[in-house]
PDB file of N, CA and C in Angstrom:
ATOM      1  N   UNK A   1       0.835  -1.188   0.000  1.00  0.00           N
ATOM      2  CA  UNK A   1       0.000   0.000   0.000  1.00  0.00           C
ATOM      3  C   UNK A   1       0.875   1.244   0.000  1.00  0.00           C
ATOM      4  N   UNK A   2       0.356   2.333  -0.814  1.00  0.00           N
ATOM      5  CA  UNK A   2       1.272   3.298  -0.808  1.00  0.00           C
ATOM      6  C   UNK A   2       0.522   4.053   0.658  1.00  0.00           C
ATOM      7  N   UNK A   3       1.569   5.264   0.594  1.00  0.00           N
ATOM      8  CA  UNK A   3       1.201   6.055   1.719  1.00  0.00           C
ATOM      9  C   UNK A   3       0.829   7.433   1.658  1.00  0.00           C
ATOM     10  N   UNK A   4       0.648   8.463   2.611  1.00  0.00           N
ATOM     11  CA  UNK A   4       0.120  10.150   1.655  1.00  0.00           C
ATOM     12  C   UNK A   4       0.432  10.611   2.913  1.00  0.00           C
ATOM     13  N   UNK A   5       0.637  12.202   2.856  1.00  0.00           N
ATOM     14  CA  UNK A   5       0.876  13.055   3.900  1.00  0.00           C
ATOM     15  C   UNK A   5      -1.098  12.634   4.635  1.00  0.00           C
ATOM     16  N   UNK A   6      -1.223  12.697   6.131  1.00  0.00           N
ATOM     17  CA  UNK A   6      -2.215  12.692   6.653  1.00  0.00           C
ATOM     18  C   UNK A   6      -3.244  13.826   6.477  1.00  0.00           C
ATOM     19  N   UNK A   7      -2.881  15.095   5.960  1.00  0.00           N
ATOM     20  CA  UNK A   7      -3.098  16.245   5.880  1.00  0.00           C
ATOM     21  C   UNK A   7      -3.681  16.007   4.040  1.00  0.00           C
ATOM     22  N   UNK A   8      -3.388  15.190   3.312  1.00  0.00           N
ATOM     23  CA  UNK A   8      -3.953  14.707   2.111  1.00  0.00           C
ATOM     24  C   UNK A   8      -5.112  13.550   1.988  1.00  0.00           C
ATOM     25  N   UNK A   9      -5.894  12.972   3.384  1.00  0.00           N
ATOM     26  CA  UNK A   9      -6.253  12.090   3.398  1.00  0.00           C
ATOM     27  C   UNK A   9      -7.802  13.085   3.409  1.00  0.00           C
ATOM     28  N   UNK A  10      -8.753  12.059   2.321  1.00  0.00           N
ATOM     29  CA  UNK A  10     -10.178  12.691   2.420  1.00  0.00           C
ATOM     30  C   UNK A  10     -10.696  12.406   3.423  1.00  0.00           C
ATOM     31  N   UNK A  11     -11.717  12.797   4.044  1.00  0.00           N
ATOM     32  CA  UNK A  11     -12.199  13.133   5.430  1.00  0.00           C
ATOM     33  C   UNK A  11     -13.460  11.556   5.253  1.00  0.00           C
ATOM     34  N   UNK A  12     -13.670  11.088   6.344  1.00  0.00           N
ATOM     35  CA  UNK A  12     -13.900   9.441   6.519  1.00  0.00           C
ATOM     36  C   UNK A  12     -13.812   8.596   6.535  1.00  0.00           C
ATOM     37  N   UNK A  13     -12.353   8.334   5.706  1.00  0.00           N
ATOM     38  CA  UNK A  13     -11.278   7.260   5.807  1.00  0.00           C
ATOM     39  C   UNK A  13     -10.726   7.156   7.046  1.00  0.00           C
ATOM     40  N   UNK A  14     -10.754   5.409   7.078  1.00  0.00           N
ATOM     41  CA  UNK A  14      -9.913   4.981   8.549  1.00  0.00           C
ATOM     42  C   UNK A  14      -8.228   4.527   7.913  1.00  0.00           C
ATOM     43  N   UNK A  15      -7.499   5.188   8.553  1.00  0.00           N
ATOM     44  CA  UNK A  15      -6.122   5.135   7.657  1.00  0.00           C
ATOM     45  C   UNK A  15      -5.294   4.502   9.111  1.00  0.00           C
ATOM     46  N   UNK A  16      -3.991   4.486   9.042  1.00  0.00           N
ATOM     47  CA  UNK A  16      -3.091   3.905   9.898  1.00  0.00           C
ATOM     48  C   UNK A  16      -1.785   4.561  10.065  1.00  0.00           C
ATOM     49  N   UNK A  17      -1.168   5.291  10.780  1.00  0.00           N
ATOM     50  CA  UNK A  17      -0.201   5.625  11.034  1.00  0.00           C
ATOM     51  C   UNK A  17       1.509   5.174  10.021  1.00  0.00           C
ATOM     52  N   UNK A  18       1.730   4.920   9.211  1.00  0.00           N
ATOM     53  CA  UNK A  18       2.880   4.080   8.740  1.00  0.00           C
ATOM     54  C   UNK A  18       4.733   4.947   9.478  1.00  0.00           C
ATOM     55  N   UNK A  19       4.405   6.230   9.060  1.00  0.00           N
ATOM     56  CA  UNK A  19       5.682   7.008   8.954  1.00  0.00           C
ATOM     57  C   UNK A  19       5.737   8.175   9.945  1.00  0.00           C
ATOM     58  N   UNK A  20       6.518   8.853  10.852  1.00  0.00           N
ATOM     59  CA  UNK A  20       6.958  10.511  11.073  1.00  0.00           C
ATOM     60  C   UNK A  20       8.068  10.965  10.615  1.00  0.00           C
ATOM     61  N   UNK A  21       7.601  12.084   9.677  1.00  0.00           N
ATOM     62  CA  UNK A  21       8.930  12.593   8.934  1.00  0.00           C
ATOM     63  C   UNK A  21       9.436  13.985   9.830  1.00  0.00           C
ATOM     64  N   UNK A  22       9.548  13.277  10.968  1.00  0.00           N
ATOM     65  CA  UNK A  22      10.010  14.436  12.504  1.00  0.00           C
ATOM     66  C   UNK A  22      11.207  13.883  13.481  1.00  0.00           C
ATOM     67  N   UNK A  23      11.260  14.732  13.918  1.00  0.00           N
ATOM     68  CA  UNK A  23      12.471  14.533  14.625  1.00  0.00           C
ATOM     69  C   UNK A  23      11.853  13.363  16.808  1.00  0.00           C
ATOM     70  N   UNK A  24      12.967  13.293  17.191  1.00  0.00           N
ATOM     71  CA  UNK A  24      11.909  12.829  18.712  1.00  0.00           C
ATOM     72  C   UNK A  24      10.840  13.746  19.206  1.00  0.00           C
ATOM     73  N   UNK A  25      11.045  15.184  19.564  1.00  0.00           N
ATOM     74  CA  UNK A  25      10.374  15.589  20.166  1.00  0.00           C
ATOM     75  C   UNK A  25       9.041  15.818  19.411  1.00  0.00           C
ATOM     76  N   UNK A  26       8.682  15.825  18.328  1.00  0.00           N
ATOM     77  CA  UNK A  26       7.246  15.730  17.859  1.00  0.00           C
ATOM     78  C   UNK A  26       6.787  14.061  18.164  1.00  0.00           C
ATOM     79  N   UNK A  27       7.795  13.238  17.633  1.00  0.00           N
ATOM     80  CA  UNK A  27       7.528  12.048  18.477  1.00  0.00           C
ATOM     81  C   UNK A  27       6.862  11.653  19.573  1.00  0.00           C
ATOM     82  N   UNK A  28       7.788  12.126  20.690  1.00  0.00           N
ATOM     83  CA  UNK A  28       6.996  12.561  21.920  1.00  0.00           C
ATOM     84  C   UNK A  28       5.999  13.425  22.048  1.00  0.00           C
ATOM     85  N   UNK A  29       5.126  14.248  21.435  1.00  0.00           N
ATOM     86  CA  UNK A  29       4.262  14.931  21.374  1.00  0.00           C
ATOM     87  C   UNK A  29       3.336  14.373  20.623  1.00  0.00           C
ATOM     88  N   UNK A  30       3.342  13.535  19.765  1.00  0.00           N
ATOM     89  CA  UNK A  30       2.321  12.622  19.417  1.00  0.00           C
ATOM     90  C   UNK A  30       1.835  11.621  20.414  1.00  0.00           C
ATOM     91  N   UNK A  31       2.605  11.063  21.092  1.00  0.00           N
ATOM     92  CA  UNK A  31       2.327   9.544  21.838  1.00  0.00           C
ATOM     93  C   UNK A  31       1.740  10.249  23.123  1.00  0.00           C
ATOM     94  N   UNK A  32       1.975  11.739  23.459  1.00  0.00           N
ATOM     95  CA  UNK A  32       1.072  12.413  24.648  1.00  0.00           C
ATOM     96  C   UNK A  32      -0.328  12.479  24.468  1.00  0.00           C
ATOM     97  N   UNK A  33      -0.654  12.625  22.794  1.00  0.00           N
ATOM     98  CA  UNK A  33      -1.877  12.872  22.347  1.00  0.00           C
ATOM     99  C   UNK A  33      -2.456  11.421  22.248  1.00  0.00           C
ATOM    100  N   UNK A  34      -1.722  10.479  22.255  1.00  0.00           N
ATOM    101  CA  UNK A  34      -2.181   9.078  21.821  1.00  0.00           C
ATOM    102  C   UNK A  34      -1.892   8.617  21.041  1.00  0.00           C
ATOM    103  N   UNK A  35      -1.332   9.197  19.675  1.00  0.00           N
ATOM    104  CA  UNK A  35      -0.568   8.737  18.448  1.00  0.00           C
ATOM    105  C   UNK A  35       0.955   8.366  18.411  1.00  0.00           C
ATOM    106  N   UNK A  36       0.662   6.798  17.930  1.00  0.00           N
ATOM    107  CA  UNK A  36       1.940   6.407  17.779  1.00  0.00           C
ATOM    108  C   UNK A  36       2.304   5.718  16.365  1.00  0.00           C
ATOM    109  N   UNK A  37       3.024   5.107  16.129  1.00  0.00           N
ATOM    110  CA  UNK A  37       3.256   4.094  14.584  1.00  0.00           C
ATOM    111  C   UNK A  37       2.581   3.343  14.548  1.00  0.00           C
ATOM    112  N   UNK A  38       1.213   3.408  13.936  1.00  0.00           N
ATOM    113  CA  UNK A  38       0.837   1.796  13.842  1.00  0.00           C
ATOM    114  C   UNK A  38      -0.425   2.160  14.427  1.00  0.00           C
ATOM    115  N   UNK A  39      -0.622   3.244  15.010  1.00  0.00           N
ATOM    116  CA  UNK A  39      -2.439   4.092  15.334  1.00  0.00           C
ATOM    117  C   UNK A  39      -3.334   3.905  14.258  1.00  0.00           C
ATOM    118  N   UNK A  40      -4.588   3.297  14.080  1.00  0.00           N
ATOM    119  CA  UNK A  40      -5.942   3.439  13.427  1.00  0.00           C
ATOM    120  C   UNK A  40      -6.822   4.807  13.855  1.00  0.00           C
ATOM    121  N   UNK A  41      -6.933   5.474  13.061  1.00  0.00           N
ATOM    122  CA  UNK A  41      -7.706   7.037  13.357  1.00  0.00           C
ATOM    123  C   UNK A  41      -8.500   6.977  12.476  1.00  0.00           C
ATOM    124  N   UNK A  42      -9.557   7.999  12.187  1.00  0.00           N
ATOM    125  CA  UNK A  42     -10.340   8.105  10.951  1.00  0.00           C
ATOM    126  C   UNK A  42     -10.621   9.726  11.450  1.00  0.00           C
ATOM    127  N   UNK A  43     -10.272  10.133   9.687  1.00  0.00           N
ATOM    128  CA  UNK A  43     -10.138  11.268   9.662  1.00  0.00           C
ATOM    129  C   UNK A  43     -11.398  11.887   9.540  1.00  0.00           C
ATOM    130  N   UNK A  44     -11.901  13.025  10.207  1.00  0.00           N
ATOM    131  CA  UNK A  44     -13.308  13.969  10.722  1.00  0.00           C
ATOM    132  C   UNK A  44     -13.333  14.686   9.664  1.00  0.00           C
ATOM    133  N   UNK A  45     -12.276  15.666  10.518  1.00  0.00           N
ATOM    134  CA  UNK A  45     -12.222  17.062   9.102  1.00  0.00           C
ATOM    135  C   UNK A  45     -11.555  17.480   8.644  1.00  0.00           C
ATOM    136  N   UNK A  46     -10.892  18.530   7.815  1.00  0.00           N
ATOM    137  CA  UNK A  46     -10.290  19.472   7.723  1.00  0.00           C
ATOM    138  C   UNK A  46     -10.800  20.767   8.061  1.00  0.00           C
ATOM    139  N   UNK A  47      -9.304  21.126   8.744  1.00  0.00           N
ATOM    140  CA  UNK A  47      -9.413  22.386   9.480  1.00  0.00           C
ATOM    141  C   UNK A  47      -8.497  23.351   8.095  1.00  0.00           C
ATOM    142  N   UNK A  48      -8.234  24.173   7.161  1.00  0.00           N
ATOM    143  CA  UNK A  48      -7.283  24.143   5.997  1.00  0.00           C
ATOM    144  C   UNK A  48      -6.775  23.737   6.237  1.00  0.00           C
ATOM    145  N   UNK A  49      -5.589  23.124   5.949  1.00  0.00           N
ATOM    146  CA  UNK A  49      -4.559  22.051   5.608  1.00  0.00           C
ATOM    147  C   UNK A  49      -4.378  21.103   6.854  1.00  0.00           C
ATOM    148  N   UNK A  50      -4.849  21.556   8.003  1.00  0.00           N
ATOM    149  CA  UNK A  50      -5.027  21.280   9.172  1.00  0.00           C
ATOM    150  C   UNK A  50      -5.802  19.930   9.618  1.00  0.00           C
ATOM    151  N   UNK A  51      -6.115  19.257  10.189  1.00  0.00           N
ATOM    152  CA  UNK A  51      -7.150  17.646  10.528  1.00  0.00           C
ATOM    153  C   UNK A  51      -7.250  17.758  11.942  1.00  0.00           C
ATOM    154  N   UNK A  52      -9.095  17.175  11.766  1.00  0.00           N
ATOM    155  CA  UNK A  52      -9.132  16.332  12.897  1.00  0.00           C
ATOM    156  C   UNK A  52      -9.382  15.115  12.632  1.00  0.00           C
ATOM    157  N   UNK A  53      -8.699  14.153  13.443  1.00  0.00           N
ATOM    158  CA  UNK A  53      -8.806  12.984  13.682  1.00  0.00           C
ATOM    159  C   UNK A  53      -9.822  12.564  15.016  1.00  0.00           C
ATOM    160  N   UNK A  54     -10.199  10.965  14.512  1.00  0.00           N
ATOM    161  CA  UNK A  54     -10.645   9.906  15.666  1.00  0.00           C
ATOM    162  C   UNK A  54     -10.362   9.509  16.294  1.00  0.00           C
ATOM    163  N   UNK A  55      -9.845   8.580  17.482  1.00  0.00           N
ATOM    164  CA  UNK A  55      -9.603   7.549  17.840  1.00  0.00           C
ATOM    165  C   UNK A  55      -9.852   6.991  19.455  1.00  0.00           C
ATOM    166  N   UNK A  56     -10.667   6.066  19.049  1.00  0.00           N
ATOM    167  CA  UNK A  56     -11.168   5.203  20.494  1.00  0.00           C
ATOM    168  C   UNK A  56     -12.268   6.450  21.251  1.00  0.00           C
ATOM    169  N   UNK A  57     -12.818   7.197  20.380  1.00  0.00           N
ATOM    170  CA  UNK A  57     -14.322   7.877  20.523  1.00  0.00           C
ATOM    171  C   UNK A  57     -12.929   9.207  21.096  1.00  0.00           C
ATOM    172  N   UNK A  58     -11.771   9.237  21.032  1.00  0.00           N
ATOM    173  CA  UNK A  58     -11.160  11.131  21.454  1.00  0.00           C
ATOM    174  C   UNK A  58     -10.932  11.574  20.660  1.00  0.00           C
ATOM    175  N   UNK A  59     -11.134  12.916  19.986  1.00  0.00           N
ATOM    176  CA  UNK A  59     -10.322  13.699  19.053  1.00  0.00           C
ATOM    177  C   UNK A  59      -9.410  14.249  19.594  1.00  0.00           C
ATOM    178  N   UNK A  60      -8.583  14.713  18.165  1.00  0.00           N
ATOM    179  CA  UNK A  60      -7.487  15.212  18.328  1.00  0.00           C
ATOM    180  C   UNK A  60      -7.575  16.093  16.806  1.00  0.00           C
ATOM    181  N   UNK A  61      -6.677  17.600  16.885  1.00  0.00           N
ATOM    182  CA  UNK A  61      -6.796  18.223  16.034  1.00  0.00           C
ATOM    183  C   UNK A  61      -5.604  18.473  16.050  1.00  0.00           C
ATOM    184  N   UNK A  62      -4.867  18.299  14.610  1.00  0.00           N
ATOM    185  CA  UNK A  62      -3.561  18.748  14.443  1.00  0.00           C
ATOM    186  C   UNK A  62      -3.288  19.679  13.594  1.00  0.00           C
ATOM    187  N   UNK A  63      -2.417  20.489  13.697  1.00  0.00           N
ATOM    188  CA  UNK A  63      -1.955  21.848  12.501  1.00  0.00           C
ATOM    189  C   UNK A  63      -1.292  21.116  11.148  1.00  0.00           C
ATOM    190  N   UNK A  64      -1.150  21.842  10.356  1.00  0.00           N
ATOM    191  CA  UNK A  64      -1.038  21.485   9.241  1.00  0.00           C
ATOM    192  C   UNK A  64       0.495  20.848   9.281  1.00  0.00           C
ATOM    193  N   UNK A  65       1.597  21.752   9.855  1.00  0.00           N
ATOM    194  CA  UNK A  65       2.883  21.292  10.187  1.00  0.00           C
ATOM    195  C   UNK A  65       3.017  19.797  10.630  1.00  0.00           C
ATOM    196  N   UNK A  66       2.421  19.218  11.919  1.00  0.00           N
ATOM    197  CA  UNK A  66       1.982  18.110  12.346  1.00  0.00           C
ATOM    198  C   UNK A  66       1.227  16.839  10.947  1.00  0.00           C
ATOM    199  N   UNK A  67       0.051  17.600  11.177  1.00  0.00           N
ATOM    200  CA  UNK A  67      -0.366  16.428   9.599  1.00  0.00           C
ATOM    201  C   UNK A  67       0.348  16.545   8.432  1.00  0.00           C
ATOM    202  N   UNK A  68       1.328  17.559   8.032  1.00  0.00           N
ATOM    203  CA  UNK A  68       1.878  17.071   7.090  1.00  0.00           C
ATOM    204  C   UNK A  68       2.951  16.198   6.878  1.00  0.00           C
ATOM    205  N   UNK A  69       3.316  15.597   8.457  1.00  0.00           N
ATOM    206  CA  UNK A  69       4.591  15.414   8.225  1.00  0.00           C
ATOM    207  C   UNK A  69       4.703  13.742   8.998  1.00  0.00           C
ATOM    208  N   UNK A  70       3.323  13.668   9.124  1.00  0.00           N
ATOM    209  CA  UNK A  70       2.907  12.243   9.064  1.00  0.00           C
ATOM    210  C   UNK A  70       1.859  11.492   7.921  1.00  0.00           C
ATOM    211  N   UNK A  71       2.786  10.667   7.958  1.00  0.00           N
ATOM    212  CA  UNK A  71       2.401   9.923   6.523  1.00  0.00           C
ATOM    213  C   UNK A  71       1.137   8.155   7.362  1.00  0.00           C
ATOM    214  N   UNK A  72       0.260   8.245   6.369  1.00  0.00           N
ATOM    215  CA  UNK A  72      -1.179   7.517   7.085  1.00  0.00           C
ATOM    216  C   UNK A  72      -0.792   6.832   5.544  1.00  0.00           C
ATOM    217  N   UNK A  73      -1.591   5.553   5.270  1.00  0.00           N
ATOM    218  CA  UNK A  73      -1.710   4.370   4.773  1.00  0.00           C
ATOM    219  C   UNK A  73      -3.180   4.389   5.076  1.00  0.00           C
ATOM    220  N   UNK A  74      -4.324   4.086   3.590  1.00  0.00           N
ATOM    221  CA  UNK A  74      -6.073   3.678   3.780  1.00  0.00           C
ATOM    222  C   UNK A  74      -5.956   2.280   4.262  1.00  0.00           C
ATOM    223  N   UNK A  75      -6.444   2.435   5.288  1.00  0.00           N
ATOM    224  CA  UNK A  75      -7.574   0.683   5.377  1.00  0.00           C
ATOM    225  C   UNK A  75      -8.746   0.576   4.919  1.00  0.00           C
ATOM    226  N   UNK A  76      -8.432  -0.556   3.974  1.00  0.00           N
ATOM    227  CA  UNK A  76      -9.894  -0.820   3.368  1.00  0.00           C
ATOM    228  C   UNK A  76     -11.270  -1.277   4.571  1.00  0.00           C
TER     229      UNK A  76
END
């Protein structure tokens, strides 16, 4: 399966975490929010370039910097 910036994903797809094209400390600032490698989310909305995500009934809204620089994989 290929993969896409998260910030490119259409809004209702349940996608999967594959990649962070970041350094640790966004690392660590994901896994505070709940996101780690290998997370199932489904994407809500777009905020402009911006997302909110699902997961396990919590949102989470990330800036565009953030979603762009994680890369999500669709689950069928």
């Amino acid at each position: 399966m290929s993969s896409q910036p998260l910030s490119e994903t259409p809004v209702g797809l349940k996608v999967r975490l594959v990649a962070i094209d970041g350094g640790r400390q966004l690392t660590r600032r994901l896994l505070a929010l709940g996101l780690t490698l290998g997370s199932e989310v489904e994407v809500l909305h777009h905020r402009g370039r911006g997302v909110v995500v699902a997961k396990q009934g919590n949102r989470v809204a990330l800036g565009k910097g953030i979603a762009e620089k994680l890369q999500a994989e669709i689950l069928e």
